[in-house]
PDB file of N, CA and C in Angstrom:
ATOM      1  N   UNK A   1       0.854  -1.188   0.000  1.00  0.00           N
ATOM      2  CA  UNK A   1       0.000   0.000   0.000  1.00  0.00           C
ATOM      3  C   UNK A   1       0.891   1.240   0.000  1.00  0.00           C
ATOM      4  N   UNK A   2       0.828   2.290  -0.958  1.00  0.00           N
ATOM      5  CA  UNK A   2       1.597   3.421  -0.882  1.00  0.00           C
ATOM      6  C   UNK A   2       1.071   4.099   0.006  1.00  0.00           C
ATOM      7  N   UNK A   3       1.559   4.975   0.472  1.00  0.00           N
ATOM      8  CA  UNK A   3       1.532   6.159   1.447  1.00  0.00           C
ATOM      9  C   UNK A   3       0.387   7.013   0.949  1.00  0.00           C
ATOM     10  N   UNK A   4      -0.233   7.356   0.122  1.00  0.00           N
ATOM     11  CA  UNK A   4      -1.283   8.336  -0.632  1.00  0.00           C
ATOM     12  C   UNK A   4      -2.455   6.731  -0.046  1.00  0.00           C
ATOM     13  N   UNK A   5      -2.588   5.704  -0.558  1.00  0.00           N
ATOM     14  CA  UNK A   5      -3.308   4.768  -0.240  1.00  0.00           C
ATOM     15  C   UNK A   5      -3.705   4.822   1.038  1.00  0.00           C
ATOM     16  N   UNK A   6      -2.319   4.702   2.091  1.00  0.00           N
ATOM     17  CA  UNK A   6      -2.601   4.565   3.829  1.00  0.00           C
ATOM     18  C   UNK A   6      -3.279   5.800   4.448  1.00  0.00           C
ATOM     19  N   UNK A   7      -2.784   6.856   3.679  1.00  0.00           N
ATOM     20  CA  UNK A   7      -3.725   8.322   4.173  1.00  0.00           C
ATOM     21  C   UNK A   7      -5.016   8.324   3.648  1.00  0.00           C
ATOM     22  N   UNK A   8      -5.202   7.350   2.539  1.00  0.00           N
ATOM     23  CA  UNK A   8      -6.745   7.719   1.666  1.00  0.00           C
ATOM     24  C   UNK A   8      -7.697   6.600   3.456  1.00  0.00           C
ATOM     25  N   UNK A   9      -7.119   5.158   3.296  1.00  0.00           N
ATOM     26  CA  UNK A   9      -7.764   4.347   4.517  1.00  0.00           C
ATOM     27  C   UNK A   9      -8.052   4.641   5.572  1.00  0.00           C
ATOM     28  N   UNK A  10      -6.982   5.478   6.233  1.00  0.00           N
ATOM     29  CA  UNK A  10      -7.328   6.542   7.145  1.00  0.00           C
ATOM     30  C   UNK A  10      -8.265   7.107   7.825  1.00  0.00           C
ATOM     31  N   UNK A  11      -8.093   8.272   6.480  1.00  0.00           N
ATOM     32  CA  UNK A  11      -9.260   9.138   6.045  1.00  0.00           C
ATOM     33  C   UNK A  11     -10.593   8.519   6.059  1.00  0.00           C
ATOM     34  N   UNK A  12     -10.776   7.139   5.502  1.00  0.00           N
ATOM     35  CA  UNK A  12     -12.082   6.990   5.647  1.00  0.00           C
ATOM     36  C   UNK A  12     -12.605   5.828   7.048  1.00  0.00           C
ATOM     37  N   UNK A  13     -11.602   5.690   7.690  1.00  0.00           N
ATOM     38  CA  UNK A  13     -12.112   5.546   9.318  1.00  0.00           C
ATOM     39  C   UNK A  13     -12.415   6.240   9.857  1.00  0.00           C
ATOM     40  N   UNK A  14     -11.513   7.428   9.862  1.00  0.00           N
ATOM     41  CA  UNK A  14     -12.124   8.575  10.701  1.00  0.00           C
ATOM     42  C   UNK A  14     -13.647   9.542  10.222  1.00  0.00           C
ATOM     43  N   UNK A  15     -13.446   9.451   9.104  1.00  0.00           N
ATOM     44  CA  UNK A  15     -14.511   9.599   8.710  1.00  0.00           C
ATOM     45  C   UNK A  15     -16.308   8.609   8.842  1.00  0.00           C
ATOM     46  N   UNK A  16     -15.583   7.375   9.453  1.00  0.00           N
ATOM     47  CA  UNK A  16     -16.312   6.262   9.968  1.00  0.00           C
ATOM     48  C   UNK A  16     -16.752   6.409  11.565  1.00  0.00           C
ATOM     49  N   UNK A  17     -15.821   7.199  12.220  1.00  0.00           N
ATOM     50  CA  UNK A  17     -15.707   7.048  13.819  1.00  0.00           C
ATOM     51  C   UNK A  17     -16.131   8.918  14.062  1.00  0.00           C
ATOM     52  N   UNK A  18     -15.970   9.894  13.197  1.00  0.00           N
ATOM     53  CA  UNK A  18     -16.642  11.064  13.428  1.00  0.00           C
ATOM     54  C   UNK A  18     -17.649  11.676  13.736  1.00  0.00           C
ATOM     55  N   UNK A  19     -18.229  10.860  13.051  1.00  0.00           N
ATOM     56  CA  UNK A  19     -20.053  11.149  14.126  1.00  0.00           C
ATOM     57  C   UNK A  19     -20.386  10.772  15.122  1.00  0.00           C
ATOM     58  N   UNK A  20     -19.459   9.778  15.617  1.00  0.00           N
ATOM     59  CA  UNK A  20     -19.851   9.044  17.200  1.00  0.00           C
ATOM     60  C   UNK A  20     -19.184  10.342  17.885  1.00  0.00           C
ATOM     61  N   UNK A  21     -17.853  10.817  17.704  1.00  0.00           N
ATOM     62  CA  UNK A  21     -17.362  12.079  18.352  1.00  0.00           C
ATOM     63  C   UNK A  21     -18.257  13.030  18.113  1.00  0.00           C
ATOM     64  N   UNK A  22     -18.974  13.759  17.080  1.00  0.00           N
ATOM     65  CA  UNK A  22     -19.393  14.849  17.376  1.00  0.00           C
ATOM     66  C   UNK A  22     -20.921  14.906  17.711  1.00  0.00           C
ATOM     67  N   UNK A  23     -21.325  13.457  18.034  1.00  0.00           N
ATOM     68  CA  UNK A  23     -22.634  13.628  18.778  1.00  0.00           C
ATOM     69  C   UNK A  23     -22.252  13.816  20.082  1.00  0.00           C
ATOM     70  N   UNK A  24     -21.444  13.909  20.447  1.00  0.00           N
ATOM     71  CA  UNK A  24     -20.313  14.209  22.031  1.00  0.00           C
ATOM     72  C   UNK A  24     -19.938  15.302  22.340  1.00  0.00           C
ATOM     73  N   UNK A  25     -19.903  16.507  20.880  1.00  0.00           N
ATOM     74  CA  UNK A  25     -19.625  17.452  20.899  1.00  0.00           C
ATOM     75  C   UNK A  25     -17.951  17.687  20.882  1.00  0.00           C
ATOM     76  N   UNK A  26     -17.468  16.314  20.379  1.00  0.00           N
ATOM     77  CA  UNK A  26     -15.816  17.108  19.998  1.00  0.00           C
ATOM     78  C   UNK A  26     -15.482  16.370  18.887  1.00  0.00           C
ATOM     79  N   UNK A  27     -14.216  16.082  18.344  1.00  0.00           N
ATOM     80  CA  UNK A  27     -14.078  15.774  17.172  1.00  0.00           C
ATOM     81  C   UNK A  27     -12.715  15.514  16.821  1.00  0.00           C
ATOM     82  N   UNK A  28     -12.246  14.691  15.897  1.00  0.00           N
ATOM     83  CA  UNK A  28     -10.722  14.529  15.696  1.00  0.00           C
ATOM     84  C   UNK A  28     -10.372  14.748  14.323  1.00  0.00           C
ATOM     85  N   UNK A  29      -9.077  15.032  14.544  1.00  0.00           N
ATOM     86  CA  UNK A  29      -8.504  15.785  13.071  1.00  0.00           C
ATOM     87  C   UNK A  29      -7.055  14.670  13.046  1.00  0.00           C
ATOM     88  N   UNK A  30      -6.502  14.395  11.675  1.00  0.00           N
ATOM     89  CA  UNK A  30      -5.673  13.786  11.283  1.00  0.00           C
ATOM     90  C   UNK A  30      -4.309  14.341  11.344  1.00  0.00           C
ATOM     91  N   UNK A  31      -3.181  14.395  12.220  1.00  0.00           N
ATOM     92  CA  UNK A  31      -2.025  14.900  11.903  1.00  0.00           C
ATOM     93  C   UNK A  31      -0.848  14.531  11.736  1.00  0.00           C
ATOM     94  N   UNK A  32      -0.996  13.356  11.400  1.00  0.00           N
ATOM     95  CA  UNK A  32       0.086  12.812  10.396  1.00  0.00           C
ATOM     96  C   UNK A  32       0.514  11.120  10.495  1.00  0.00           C
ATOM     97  N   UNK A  33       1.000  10.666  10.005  1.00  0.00           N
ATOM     98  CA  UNK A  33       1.439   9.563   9.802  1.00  0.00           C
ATOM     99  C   UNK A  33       3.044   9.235   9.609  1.00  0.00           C
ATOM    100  N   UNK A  34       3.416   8.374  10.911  1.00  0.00           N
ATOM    101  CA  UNK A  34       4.929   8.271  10.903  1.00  0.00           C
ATOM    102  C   UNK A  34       4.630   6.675  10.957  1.00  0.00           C
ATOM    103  N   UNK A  35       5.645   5.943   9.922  1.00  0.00           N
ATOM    104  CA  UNK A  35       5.753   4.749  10.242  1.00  0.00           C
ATOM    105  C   UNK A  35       4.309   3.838   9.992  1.00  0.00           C
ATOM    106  N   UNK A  36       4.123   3.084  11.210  1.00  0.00           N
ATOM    107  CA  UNK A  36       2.987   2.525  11.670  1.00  0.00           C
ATOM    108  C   UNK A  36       2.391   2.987  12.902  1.00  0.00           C
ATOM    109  N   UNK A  37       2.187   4.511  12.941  1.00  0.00           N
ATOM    110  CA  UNK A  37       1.881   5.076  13.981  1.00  0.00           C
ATOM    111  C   UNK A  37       0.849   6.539  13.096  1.00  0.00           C
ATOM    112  N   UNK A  38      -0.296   6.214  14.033  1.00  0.00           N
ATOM    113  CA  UNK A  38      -1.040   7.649  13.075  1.00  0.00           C
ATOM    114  C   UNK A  38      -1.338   8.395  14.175  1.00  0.00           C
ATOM    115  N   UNK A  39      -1.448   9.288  13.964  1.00  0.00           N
ATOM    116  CA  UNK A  39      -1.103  10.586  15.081  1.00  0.00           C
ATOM    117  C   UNK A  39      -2.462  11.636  14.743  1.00  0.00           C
ATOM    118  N   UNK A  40      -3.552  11.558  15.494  1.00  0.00           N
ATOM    119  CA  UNK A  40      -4.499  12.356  15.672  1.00  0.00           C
ATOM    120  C   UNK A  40      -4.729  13.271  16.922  1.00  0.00           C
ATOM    121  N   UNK A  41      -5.341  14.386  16.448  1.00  0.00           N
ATOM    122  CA  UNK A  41      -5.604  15.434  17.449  1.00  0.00           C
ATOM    123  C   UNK A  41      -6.757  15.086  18.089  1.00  0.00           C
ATOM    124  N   UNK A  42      -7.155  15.047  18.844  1.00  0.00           N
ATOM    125  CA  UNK A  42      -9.250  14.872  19.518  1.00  0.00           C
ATOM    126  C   UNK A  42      -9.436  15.993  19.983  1.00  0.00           C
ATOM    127  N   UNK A  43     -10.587  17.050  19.904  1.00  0.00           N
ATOM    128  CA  UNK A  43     -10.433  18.047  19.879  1.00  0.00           C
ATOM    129  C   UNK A  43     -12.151  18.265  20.630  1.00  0.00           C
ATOM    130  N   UNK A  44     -12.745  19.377  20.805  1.00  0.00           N
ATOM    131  CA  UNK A  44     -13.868  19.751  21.384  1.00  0.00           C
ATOM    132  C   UNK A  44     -13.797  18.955  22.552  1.00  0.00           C
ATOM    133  N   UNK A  45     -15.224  18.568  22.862  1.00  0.00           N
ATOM    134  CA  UNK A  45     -15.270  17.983  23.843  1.00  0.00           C
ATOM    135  C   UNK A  45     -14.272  16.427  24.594  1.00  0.00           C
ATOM    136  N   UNK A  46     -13.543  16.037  23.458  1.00  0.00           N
ATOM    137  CA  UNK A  46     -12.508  15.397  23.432  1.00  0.00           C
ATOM    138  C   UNK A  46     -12.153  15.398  24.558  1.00  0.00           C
ATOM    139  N   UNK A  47     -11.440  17.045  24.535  1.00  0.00           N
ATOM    140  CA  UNK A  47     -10.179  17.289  25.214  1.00  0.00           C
ATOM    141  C   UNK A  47     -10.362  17.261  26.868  1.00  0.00           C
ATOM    142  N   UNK A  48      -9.619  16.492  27.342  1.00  0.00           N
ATOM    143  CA  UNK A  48     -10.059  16.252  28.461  1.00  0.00           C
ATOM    144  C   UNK A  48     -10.745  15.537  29.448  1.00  0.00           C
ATOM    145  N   UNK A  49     -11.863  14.982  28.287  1.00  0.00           N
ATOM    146  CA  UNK A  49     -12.734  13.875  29.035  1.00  0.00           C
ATOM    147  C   UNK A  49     -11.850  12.404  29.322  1.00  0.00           C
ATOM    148  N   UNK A  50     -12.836  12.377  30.209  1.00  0.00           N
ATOM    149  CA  UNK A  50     -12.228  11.436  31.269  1.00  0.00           C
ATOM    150  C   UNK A  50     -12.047  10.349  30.453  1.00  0.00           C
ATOM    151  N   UNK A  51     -12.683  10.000  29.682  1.00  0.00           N
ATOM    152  CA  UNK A  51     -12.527   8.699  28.813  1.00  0.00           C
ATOM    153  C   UNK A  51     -11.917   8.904  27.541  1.00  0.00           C
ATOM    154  N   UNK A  52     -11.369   9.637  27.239  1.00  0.00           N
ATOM    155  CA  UNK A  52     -10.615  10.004  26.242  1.00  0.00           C
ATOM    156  C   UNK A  52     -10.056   8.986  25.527  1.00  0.00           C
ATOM    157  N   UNK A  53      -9.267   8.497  26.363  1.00  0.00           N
ATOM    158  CA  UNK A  53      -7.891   7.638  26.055  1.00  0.00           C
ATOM    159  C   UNK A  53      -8.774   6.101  25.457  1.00  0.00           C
ATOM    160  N   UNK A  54      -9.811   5.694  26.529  1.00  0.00           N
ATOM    161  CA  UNK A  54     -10.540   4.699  26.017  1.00  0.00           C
ATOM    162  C   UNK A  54     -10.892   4.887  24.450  1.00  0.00           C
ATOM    163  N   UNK A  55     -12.098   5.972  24.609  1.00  0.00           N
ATOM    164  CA  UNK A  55     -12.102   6.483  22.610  1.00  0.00           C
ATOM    165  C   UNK A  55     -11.252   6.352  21.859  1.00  0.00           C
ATOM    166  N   UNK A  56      -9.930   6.583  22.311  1.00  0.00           N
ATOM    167  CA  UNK A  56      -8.600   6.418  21.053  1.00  0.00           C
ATOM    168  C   UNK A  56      -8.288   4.834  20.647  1.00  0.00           C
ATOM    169  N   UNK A  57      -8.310   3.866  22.018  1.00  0.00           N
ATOM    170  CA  UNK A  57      -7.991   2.840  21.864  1.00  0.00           C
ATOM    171  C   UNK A  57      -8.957   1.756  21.532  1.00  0.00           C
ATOM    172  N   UNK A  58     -10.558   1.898  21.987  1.00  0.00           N
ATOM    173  CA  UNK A  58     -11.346   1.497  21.388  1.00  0.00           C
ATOM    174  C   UNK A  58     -12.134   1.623  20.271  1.00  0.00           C
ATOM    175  N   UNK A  59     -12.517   3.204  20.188  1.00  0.00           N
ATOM    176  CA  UNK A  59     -12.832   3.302  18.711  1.00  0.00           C
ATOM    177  C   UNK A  59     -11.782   3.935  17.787  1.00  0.00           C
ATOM    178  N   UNK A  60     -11.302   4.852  18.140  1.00  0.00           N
ATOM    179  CA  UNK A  60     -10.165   5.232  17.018  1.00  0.00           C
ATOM    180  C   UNK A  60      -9.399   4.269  16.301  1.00  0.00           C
ATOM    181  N   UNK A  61      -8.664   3.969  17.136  1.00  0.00           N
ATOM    182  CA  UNK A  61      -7.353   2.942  16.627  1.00  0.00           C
ATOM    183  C   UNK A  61      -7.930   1.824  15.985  1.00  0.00           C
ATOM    184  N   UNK A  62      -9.184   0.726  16.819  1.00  0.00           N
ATOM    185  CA  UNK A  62      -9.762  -0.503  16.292  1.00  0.00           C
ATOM    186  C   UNK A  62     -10.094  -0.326  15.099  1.00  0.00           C
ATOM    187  N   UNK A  63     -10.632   1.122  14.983  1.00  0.00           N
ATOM    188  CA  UNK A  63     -11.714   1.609  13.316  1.00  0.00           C
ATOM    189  C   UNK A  63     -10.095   1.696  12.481  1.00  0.00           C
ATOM    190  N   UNK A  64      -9.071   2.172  12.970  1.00  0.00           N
ATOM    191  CA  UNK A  64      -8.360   2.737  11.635  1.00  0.00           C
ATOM    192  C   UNK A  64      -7.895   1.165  11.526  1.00  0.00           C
ATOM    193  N   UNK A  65      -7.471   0.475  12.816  1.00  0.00           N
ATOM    194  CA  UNK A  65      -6.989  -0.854  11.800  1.00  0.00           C
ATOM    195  C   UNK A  65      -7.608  -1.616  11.155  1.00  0.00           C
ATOM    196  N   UNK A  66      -8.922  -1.564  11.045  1.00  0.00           N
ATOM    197  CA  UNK A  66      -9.735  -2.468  10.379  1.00  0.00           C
ATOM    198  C   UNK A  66      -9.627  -1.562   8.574  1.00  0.00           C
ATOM    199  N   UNK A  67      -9.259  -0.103   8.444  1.00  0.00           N
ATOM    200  CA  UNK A  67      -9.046  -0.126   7.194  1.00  0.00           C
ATOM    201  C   UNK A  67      -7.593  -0.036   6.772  1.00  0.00           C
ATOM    202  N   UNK A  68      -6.891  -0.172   7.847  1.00  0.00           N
ATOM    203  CA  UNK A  68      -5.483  -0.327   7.506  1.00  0.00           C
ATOM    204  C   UNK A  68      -4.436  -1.222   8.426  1.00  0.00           C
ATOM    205  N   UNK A  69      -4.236  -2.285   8.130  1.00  0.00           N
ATOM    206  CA  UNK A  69      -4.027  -3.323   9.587  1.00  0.00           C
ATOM    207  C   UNK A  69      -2.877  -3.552   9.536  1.00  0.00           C
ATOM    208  N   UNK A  70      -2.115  -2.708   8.700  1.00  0.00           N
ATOM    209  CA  UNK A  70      -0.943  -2.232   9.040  1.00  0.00           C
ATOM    210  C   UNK A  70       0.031  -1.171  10.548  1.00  0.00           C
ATOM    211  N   UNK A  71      -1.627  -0.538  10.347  1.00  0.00           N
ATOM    212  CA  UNK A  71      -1.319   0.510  11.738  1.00  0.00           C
ATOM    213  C   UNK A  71      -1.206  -0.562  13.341  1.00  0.00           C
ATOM    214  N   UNK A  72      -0.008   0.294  13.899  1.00  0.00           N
ATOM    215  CA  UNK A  72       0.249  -0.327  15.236  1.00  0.00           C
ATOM    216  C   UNK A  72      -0.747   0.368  16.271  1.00  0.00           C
ATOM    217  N   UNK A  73      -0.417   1.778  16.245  1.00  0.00           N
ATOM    218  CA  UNK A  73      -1.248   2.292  17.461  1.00  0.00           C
ATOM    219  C   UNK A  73      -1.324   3.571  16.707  1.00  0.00           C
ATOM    220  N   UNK A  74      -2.076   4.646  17.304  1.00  0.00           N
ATOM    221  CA  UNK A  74      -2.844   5.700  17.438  1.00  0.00           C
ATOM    222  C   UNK A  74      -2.677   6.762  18.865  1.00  0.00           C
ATOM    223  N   UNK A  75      -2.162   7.656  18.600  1.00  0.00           N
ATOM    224  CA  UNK A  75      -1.835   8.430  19.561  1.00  0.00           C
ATOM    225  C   UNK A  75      -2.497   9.744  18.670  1.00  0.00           C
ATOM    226  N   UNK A  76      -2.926  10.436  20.847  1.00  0.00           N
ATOM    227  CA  UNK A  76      -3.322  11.751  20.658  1.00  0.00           C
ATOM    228  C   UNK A  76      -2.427  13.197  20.600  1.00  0.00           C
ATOM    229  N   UNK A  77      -2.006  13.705  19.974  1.00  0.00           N
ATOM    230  CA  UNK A  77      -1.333  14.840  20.025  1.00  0.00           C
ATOM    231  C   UNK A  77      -2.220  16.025  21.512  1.00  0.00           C
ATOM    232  N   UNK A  78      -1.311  16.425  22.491  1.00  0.00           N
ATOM    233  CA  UNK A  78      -1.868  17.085  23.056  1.00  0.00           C
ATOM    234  C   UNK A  78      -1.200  18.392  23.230  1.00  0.00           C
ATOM    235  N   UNK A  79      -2.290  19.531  23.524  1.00  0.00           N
ATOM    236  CA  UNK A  79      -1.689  20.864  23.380  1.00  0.00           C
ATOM    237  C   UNK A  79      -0.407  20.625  24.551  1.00  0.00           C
TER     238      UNK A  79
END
């Protein structure tokens, strides 16, 4: 899979897992891809909640590897 490919798969997890965030009132943005590591922001109501970290590891990460099962993990960029 080229690199334009792994960002297109991505793209359409998060785009899969975005409405569960913003019926929550926050939301995540894509900021980059190193390796086998994709690096998202969680943002609005995100930030901060107590369960945060669960969201990344249960729905974030599970959703992106199911379109790219190449990815290892998923980390949040924090301010």
């Amino acid at each position: 899979m080229t690199a334009d490919e792994l960002l297109q798969q991505v793209d359409k997890a998060l785009d899969e897992i975005r409405p569960f965030l913003q019926s929550d009132g926050g939301d995540i943005a894509l900021e980059g891809i190193e390796g086998n590591t994709v690096k998202v922001r969680l943002m609005g109501a995100c930030v901060g909640c107590s369960v945060n970290q669960m969201t990344l590891k249960s729905g974030v990460e599970l959703t992106i590897k199911k379109y790219a099962p190449q990815i290892e993990q998923v980390i949040n960029l924090e301010d």
